[in-house]
N, C-alpha and C. Protein backbone atom coordinates (compact mmCIF):
# COMPACT_ATOMS: atom_id res chain seq x y z
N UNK A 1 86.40 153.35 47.76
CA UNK A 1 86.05 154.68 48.29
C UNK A 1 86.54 155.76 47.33
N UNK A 2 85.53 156.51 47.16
CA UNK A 2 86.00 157.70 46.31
C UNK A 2 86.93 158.83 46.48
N UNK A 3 87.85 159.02 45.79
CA UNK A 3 89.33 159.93 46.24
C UNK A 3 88.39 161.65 46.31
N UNK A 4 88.51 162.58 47.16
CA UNK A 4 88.33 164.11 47.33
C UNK A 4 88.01 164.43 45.85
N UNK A 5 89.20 164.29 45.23
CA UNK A 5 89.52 164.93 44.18
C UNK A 5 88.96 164.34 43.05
N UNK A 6 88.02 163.07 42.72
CA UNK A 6 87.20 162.63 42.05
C UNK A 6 86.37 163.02 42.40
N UNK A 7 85.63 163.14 43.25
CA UNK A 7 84.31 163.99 43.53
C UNK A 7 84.83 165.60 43.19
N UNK A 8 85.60 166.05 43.21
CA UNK A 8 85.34 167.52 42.94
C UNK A 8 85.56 167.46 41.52
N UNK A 9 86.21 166.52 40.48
CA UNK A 9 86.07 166.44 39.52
C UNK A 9 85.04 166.16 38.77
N UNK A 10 84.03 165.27 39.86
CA UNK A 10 82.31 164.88 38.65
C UNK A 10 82.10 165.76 39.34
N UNK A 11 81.46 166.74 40.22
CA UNK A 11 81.26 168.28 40.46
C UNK A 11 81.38 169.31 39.65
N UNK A 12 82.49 169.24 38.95
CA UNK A 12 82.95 170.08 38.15
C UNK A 12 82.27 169.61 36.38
N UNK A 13 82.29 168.27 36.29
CA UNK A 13 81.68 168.18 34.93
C UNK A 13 80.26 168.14 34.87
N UNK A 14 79.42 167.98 35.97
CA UNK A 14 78.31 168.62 36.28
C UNK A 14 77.89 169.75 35.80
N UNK A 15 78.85 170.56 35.82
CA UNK A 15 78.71 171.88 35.54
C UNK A 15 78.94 172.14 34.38
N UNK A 16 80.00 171.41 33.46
CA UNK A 16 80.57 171.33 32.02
C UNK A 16 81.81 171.69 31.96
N UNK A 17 82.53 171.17 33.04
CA UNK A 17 84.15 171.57 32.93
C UNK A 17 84.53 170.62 32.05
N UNK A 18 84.96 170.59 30.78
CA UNK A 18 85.71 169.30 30.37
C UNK A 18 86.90 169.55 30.42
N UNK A 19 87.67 170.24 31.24
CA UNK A 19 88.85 170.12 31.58
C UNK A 19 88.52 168.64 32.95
N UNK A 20 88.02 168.87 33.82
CA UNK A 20 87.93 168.21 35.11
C UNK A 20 87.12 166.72 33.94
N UNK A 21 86.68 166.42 33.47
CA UNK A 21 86.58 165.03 32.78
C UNK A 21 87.27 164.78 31.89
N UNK A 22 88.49 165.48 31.44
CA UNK A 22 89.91 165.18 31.00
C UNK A 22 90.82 164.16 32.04
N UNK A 23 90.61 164.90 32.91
CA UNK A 23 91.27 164.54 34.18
C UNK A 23 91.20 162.81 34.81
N UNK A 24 89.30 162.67 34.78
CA UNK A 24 89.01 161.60 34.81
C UNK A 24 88.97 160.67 34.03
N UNK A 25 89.05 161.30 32.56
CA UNK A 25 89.50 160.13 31.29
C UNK A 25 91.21 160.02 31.75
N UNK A 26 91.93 160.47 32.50
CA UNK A 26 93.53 160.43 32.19
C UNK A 26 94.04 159.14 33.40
N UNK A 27 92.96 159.18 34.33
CA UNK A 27 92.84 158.19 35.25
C UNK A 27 92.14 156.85 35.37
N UNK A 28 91.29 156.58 33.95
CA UNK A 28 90.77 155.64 33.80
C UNK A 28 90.98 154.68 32.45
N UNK A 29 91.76 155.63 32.00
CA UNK A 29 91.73 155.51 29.94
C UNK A 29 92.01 154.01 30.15
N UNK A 30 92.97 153.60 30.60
CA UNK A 30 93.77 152.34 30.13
C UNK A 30 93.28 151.52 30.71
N UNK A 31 92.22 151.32 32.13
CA UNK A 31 91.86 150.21 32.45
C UNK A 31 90.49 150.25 31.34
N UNK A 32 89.72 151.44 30.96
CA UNK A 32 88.43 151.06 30.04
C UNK A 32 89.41 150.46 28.55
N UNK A 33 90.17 151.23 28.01
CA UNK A 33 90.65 150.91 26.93
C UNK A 33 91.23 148.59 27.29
N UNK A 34 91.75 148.40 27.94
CA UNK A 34 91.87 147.00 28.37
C UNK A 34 91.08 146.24 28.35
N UNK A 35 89.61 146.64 29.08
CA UNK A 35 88.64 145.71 29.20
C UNK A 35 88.18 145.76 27.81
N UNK A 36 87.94 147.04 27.11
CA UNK A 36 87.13 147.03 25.31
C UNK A 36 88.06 145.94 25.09
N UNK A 37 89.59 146.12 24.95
CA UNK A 37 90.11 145.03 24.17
C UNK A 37 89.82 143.61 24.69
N UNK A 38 89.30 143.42 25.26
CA UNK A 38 89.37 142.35 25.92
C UNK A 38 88.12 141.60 25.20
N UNK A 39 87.01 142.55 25.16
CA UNK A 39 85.72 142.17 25.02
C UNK A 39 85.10 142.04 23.32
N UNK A 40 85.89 142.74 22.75
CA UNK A 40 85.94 142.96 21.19
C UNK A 40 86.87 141.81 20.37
N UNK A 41 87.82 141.38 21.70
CA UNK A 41 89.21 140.90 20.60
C UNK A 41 89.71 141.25 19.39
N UNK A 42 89.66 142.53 19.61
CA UNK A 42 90.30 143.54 18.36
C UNK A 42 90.83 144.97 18.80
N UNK A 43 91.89 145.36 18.79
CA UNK A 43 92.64 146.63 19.69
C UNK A 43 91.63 147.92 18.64
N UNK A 44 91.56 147.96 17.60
CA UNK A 44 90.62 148.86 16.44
C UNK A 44 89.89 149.38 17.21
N UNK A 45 88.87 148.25 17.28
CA UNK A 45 87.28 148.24 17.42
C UNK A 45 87.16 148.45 18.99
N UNK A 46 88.71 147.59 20.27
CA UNK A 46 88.17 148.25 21.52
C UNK A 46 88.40 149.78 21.46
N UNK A 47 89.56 150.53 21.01
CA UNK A 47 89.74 151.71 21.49
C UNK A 47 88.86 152.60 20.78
N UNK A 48 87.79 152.23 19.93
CA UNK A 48 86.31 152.59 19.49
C UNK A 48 85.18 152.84 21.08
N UNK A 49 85.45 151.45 20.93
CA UNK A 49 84.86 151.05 21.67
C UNK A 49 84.85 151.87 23.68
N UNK A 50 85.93 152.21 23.70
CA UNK A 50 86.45 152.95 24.95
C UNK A 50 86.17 154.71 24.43
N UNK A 51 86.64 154.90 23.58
CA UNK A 51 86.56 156.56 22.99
C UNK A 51 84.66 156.46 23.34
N UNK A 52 83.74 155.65 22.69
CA UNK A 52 82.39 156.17 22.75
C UNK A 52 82.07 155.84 24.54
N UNK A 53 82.74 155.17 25.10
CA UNK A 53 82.13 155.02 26.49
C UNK A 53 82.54 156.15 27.32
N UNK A 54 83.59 156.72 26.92
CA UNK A 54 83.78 158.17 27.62
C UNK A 54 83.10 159.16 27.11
N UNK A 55 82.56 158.97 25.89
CA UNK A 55 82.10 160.28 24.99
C UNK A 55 80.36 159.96 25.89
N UNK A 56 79.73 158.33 25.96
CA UNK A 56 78.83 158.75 26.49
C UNK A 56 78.75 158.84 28.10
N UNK A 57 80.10 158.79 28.94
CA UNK A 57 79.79 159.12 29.96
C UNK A 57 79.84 160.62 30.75
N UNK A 58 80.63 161.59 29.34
CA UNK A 58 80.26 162.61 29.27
C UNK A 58 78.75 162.98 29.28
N UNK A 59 78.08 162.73 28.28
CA UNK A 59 77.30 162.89 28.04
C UNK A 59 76.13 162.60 29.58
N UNK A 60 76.31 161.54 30.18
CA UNK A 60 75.32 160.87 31.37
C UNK A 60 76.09 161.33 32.64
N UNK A 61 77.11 161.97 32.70
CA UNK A 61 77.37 162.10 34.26
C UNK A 61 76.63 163.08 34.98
N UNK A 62 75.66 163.93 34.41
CA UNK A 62 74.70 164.48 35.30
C UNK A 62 74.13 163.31 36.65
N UNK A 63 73.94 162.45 35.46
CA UNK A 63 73.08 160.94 36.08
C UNK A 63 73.72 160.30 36.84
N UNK A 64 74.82 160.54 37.29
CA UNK A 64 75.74 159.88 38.04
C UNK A 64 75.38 160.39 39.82
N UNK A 65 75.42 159.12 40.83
CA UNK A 65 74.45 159.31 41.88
C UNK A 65 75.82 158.90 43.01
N UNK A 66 76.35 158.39 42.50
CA UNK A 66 77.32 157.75 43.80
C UNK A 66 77.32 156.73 44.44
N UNK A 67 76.35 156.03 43.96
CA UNK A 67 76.22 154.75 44.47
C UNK A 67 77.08 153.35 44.32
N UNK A 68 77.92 153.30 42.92
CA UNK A 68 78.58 152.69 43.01
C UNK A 68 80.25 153.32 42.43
N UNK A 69 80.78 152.79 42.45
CA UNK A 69 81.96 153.84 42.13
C UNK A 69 82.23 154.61 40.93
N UNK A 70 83.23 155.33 40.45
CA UNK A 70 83.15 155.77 39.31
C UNK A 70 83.87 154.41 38.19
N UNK A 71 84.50 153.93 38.69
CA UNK A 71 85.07 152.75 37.61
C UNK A 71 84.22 152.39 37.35
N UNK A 72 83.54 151.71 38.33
CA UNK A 72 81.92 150.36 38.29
C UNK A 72 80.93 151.39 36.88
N UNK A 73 80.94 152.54 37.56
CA UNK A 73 79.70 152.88 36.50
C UNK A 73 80.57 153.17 35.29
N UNK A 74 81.45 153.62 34.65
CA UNK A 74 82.45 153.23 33.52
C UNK A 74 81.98 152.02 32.61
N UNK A 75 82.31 151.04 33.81
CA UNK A 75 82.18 150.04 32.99
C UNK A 75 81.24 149.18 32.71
N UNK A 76 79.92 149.86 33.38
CA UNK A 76 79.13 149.26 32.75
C UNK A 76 78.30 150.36 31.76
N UNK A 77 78.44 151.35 31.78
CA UNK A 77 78.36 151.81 30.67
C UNK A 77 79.49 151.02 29.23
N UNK A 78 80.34 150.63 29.53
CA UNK A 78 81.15 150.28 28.41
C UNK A 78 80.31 148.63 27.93
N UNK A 79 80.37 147.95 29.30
CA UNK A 79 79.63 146.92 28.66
C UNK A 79 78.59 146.66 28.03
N UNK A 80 77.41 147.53 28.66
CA UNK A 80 76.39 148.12 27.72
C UNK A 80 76.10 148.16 26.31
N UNK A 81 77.03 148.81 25.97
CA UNK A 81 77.58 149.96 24.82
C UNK A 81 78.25 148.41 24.24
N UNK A 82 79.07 147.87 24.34
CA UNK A 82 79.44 146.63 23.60
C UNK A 82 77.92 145.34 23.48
N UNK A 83 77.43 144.90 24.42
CA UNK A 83 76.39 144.35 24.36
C UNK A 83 75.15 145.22 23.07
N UNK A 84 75.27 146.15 22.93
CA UNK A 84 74.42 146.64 21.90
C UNK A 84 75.35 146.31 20.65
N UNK A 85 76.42 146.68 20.48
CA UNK A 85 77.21 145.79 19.49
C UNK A 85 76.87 145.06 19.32
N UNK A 86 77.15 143.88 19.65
CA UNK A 86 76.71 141.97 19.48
C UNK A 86 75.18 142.31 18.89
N UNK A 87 74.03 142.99 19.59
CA UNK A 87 73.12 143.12 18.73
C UNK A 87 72.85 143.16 17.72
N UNK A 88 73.57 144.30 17.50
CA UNK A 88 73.46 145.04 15.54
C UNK A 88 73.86 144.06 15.06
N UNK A 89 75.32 143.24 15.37
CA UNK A 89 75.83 142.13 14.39
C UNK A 89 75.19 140.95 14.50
N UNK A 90 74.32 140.88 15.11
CA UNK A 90 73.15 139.54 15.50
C UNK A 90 74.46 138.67 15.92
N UNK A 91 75.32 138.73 16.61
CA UNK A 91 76.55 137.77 16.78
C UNK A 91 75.51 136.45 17.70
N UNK A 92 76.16 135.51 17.65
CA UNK A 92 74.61 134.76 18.60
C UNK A 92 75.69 134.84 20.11
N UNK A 93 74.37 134.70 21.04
CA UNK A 93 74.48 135.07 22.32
C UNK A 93 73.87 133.79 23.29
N UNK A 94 73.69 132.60 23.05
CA UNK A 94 73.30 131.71 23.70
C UNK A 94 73.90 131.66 25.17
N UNK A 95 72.15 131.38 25.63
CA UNK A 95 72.87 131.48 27.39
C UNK A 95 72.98 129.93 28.07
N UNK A 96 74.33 129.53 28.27
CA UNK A 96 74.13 128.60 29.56
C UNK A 96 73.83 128.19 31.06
N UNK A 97 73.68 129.52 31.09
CA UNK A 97 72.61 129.48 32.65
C UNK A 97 72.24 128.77 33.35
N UNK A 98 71.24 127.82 32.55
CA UNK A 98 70.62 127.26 33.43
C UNK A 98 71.09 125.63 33.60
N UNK A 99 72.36 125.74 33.10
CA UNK A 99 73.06 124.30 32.87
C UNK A 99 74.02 124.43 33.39
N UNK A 100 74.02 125.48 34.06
CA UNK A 100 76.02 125.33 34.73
C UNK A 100 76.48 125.44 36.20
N UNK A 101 76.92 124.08 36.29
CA UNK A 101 77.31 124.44 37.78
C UNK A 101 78.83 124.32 37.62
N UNK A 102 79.19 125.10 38.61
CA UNK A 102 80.27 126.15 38.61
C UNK A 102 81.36 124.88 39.77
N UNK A 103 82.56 125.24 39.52
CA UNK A 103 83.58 124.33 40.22
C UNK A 103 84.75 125.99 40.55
N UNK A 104 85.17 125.70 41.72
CA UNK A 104 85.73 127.01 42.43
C UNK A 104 86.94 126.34 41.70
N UNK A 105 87.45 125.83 41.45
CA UNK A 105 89.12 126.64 40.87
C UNK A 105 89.77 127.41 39.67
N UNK A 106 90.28 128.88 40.31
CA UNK A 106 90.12 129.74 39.26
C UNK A 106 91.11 129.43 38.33
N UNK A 107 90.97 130.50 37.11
CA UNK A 107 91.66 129.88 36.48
C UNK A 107 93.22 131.10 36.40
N UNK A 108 94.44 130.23 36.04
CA UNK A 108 95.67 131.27 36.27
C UNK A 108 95.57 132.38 35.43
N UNK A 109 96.00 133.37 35.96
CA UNK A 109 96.10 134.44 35.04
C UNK A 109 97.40 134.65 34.19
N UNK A 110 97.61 134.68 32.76
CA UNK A 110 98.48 134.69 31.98
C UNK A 110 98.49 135.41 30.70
N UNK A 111 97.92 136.69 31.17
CA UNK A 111 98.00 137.07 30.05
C UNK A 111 98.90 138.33 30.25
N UNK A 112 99.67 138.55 30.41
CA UNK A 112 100.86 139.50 30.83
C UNK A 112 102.30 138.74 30.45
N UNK A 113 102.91 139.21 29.43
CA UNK A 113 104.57 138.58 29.53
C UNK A 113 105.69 139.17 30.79
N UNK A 114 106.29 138.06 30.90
CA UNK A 114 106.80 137.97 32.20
C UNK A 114 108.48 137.98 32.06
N UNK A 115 108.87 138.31 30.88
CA UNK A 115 110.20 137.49 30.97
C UNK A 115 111.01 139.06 30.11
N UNK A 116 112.12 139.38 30.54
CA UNK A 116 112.80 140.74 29.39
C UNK A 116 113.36 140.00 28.00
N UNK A 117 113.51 138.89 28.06
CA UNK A 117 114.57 138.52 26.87
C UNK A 117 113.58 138.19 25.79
N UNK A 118 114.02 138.15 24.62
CA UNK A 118 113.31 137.72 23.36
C UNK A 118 112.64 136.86 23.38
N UNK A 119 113.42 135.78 23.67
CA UNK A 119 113.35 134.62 23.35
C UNK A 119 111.59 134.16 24.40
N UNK A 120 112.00 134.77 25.88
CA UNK A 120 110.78 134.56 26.80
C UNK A 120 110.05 135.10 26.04
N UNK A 121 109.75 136.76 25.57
CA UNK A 121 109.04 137.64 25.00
C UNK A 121 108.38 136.78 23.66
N UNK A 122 109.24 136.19 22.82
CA UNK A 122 108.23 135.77 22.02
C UNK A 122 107.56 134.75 22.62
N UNK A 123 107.31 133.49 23.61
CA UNK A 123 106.86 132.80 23.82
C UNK A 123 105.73 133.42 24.56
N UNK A 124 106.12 134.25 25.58
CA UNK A 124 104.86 134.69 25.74
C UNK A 124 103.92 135.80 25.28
N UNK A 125 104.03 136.09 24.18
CA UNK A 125 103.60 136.88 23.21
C UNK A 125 102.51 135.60 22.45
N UNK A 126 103.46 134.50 22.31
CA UNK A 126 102.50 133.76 21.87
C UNK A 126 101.26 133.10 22.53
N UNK A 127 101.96 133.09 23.92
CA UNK A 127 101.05 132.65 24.57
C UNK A 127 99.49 133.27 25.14
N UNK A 128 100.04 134.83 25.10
CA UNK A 128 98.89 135.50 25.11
C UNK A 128 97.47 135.53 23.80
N UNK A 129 97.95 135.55 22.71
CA UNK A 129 97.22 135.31 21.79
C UNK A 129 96.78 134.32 21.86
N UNK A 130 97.45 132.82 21.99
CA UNK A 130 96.45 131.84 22.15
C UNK A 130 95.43 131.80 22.84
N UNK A 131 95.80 132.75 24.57
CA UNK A 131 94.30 132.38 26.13
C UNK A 131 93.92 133.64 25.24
N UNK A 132 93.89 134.62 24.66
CA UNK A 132 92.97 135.92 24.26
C UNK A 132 91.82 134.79 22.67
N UNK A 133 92.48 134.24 22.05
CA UNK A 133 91.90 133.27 21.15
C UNK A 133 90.66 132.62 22.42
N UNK A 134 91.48 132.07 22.70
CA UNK A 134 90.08 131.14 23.70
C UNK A 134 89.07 131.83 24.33
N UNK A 135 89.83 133.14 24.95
CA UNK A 135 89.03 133.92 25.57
C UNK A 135 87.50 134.33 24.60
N UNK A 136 87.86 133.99 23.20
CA UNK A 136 87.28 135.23 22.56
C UNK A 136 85.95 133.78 21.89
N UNK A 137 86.38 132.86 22.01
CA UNK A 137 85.57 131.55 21.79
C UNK A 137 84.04 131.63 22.88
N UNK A 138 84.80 131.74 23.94
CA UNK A 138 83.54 131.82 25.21
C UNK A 138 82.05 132.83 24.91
N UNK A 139 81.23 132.39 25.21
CA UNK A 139 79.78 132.53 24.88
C UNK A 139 80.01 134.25 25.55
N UNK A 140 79.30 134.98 24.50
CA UNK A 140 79.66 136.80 25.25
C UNK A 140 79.35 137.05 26.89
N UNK A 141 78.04 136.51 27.31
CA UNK A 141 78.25 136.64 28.78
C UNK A 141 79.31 135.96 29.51
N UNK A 142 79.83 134.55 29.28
CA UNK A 142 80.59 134.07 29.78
C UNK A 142 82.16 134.98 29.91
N UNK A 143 82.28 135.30 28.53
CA UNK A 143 83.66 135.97 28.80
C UNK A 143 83.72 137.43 29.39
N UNK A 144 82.27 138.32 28.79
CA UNK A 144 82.31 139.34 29.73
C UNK A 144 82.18 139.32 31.61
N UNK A 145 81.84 138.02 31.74
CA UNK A 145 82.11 138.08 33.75
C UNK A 145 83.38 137.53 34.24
N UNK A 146 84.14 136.66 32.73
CA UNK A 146 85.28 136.43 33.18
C UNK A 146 86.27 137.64 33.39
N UNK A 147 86.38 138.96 31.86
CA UNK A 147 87.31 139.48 31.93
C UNK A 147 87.09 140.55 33.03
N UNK A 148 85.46 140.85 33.75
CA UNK A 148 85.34 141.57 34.59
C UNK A 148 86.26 141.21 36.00
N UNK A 149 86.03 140.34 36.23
CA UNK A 149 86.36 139.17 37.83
C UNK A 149 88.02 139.05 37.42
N UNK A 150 88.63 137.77 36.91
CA UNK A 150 89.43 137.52 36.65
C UNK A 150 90.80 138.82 36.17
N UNK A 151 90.32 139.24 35.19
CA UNK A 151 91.22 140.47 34.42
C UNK A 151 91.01 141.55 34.94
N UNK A 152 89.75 142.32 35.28
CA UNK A 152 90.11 143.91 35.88
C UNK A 152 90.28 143.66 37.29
N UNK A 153 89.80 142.64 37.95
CA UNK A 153 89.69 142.37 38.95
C UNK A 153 88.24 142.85 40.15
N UNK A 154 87.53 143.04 39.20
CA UNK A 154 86.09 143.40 40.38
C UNK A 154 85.75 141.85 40.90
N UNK A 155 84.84 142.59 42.12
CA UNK A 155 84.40 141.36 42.96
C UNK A 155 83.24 141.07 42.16
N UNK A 156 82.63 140.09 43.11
CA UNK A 156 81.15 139.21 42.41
C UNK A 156 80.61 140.58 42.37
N UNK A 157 80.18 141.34 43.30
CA UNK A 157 78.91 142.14 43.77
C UNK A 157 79.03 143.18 42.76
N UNK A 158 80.53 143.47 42.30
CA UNK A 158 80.69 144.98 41.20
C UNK A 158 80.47 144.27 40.08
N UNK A 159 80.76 143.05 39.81
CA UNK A 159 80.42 142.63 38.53
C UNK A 159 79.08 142.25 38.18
N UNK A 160 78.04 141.50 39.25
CA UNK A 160 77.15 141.60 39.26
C UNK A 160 76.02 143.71 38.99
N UNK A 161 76.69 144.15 39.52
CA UNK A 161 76.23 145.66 39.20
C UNK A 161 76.31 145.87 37.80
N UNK A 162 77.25 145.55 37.41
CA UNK A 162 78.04 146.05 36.17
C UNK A 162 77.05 145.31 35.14
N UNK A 163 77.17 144.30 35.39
CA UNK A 163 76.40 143.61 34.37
C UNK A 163 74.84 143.63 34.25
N UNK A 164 74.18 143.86 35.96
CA UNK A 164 72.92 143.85 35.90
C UNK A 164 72.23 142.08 36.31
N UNK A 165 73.71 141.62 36.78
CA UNK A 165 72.23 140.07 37.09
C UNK A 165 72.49 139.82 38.70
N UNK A 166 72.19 138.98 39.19
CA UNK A 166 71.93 138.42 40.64
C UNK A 166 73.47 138.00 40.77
N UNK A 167 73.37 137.96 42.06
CA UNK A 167 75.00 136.96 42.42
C UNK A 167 75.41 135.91 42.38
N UNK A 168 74.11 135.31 42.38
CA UNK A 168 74.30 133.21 42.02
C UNK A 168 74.62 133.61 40.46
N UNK A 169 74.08 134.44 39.49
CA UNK A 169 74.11 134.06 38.21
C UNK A 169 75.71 134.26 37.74
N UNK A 170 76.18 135.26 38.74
CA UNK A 170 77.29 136.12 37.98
C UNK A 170 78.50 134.76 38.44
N UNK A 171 78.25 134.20 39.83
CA UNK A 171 79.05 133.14 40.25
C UNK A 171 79.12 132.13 39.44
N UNK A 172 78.24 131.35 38.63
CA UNK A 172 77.63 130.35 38.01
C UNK A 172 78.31 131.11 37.01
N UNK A 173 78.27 132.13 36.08
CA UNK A 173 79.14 132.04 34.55
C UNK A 173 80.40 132.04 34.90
N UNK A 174 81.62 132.66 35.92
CA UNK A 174 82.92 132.95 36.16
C UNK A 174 83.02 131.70 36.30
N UNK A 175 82.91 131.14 36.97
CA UNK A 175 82.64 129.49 37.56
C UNK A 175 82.83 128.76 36.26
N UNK A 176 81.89 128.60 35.55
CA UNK A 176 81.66 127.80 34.16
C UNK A 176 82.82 128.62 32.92
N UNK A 177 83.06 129.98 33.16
CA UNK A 177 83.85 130.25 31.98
C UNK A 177 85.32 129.91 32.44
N UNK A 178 85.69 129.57 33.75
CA UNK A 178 86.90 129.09 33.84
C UNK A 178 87.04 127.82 33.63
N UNK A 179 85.96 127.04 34.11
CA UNK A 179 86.23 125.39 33.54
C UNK A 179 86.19 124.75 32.12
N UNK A 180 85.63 125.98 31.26
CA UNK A 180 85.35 126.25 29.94
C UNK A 180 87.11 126.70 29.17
N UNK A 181 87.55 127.63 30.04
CA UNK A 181 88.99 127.85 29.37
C UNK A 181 89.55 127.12 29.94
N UNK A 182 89.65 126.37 30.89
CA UNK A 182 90.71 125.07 31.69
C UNK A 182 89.91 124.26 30.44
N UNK A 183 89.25 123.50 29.83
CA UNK A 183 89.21 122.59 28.68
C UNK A 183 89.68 123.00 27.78
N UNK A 184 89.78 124.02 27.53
CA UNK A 184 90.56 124.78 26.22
C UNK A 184 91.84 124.47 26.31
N UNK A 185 92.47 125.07 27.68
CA UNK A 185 93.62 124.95 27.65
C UNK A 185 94.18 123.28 27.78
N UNK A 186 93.67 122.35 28.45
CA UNK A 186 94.17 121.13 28.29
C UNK A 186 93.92 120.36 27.07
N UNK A 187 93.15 120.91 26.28
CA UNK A 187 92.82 120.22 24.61
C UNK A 187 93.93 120.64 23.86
N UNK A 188 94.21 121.96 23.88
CA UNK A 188 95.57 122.56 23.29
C UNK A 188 96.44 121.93 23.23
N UNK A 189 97.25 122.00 25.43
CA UNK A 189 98.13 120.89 25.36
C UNK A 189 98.07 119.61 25.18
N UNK A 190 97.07 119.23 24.87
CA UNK A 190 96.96 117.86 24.12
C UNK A 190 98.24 117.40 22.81
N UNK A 191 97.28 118.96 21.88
CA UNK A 191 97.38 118.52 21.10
C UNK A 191 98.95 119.30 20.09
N UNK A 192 99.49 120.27 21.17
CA UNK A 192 100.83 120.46 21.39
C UNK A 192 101.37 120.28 22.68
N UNK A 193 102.16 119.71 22.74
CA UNK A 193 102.06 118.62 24.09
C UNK A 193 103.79 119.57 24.58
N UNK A 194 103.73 120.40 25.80
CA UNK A 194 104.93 120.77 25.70
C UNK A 194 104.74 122.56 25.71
N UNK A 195 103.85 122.62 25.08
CA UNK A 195 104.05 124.51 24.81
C UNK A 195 103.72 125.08 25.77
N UNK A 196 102.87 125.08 26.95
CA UNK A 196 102.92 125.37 28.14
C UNK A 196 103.62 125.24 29.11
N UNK A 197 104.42 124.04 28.95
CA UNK A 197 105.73 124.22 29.79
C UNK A 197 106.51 124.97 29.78
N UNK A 198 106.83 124.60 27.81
CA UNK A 198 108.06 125.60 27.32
C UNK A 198 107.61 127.44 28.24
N UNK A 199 106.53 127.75 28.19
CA UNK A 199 106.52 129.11 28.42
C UNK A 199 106.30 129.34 29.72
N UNK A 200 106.23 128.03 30.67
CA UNK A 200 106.35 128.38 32.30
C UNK A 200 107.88 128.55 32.41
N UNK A 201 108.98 127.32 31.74
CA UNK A 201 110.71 127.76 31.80
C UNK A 201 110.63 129.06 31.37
N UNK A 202 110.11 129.38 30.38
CA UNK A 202 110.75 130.80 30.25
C UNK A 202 110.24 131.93 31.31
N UNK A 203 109.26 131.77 32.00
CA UNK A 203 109.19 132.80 33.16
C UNK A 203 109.81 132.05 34.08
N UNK A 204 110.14 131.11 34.12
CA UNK A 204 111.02 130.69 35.73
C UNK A 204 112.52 131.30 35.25
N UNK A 205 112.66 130.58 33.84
CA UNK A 205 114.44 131.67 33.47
C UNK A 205 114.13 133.36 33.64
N UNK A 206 113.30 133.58 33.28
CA UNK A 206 113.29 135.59 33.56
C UNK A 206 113.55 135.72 35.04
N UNK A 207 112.85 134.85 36.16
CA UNK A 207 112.68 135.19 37.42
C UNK A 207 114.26 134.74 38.05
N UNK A 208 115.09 133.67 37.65
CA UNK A 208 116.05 133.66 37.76
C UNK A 208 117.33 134.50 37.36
N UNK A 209 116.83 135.12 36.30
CA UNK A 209 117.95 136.37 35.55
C UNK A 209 117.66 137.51 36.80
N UNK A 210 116.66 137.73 36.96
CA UNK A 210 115.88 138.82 38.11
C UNK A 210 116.63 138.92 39.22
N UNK A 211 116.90 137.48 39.89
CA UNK A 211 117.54 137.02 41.05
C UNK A 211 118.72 137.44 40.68
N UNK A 212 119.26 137.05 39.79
CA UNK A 212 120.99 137.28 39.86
C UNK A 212 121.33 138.71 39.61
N UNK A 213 120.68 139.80 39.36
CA UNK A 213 120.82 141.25 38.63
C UNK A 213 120.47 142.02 37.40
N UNK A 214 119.55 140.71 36.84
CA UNK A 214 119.08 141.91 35.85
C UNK A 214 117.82 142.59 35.78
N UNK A 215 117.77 143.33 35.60
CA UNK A 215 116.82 144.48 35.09
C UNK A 215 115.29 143.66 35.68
N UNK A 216 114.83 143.98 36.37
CA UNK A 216 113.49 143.84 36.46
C UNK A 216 112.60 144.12 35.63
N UNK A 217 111.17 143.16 34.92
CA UNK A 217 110.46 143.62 34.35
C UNK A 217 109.17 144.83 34.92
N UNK A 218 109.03 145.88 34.63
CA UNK A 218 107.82 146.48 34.92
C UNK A 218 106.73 146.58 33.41
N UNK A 219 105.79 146.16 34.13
CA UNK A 219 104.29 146.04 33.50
C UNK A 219 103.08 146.43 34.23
């Protein structure tokens, strides 16, 4: 549901306040700036990538109707705007669609370090680069419905908006791109046998330092 004060803010840039779409870049920057990185796998090229999706949602919020929220339409203007990317670079885009049936268990979320001490911090520092590596392996639709669902957290129906396909389709890639990074991730530990543990102790030691008095992490 839309806050008062977001509607009187696209009201106002309607009109050409870019003070009042200051306002709304100051409330959205970091979740668009997150998803670019997410979708680029390059911090450069997302916060490119986020600067032109505000510059063109300046530009289109006349066009803005209310129908779906202001994040939702954000971001699919951003995805958009990256999907024409992959174009220009002819990156290939092969669809598995029509080959994938989908198995409901999601996959954990880990890409946030969890621990204050170094020692956790570098492990999961590392560990993030590795699932952002894999992440960045997955076929472009696949990973763009993962980092939509999974990472910003929209439902089927906003991600389906966002993206523009049906709800079986959008279910069927989240579905397939998690059983796609669950093989990733068990080939890994294959073939370092151990490094995923090592970095579950180190968030069970952070959560235990937590317990006894120290410093809580905020993220």
């Amino acid at each position: 549901m839309m806050l008062s004060e977001e509607k009187t803010w696209i009201a106002l840039c309607v009109d050409g306040d870019r003070q009042a779409f200051e306002q709304l870049v100051l409330r959205y920057e970091k979740k668009i700036v997150a998803a670019a990185w997410r979708l680029c796998g390059d911090r450069e090229e997302g916060e490119d990538l986020a600067q032109e999706t505000f510059l063109r949602a300046w530009r289109a919020i006349a066009g803005y109707r209310g129908q779906a929220s202001f994040h939702t339409w954000l971001m699919t203007i951003l995805t958009n705007l990256w999907r024409d990317r992959l174009r220009r670079n002819r990156l290939p885009q092969e669809s598995l669609d029509e080959t994938v049936e989908g198995e409901e268990s999601r996959m954990q979320k880990q890409f946030r370090d969890e621990g204050p001490g170094p020692e956790s911090l570098a492990e999961s520092h590392a560990l993030q680069a590795i699932l952002s590596g894999m992440l960045q392996e997955l076929p472009p639709e696949y990973k763009e419905a993962l980092i939509l669902r999974d990472i910003q957290g929209f439902s089927y129906e906003e991600v389906a908006v966002i993206t523009g396909s049906n709800l079986g389709t959008v279910k069927s890639r989240i579905n397939r791109s998690r059983s796609m990074m669950k093989e990733k991730v068990l080939a890994y530990q294959e073939q370092n046998p151990g490094f995923f543990r090592l970095s579950q102790a180190g968030k069970a030691k952070a959560a235990t330092s937590q317990a006894e008095g120290g410093e809580p992490y905020e993220g």
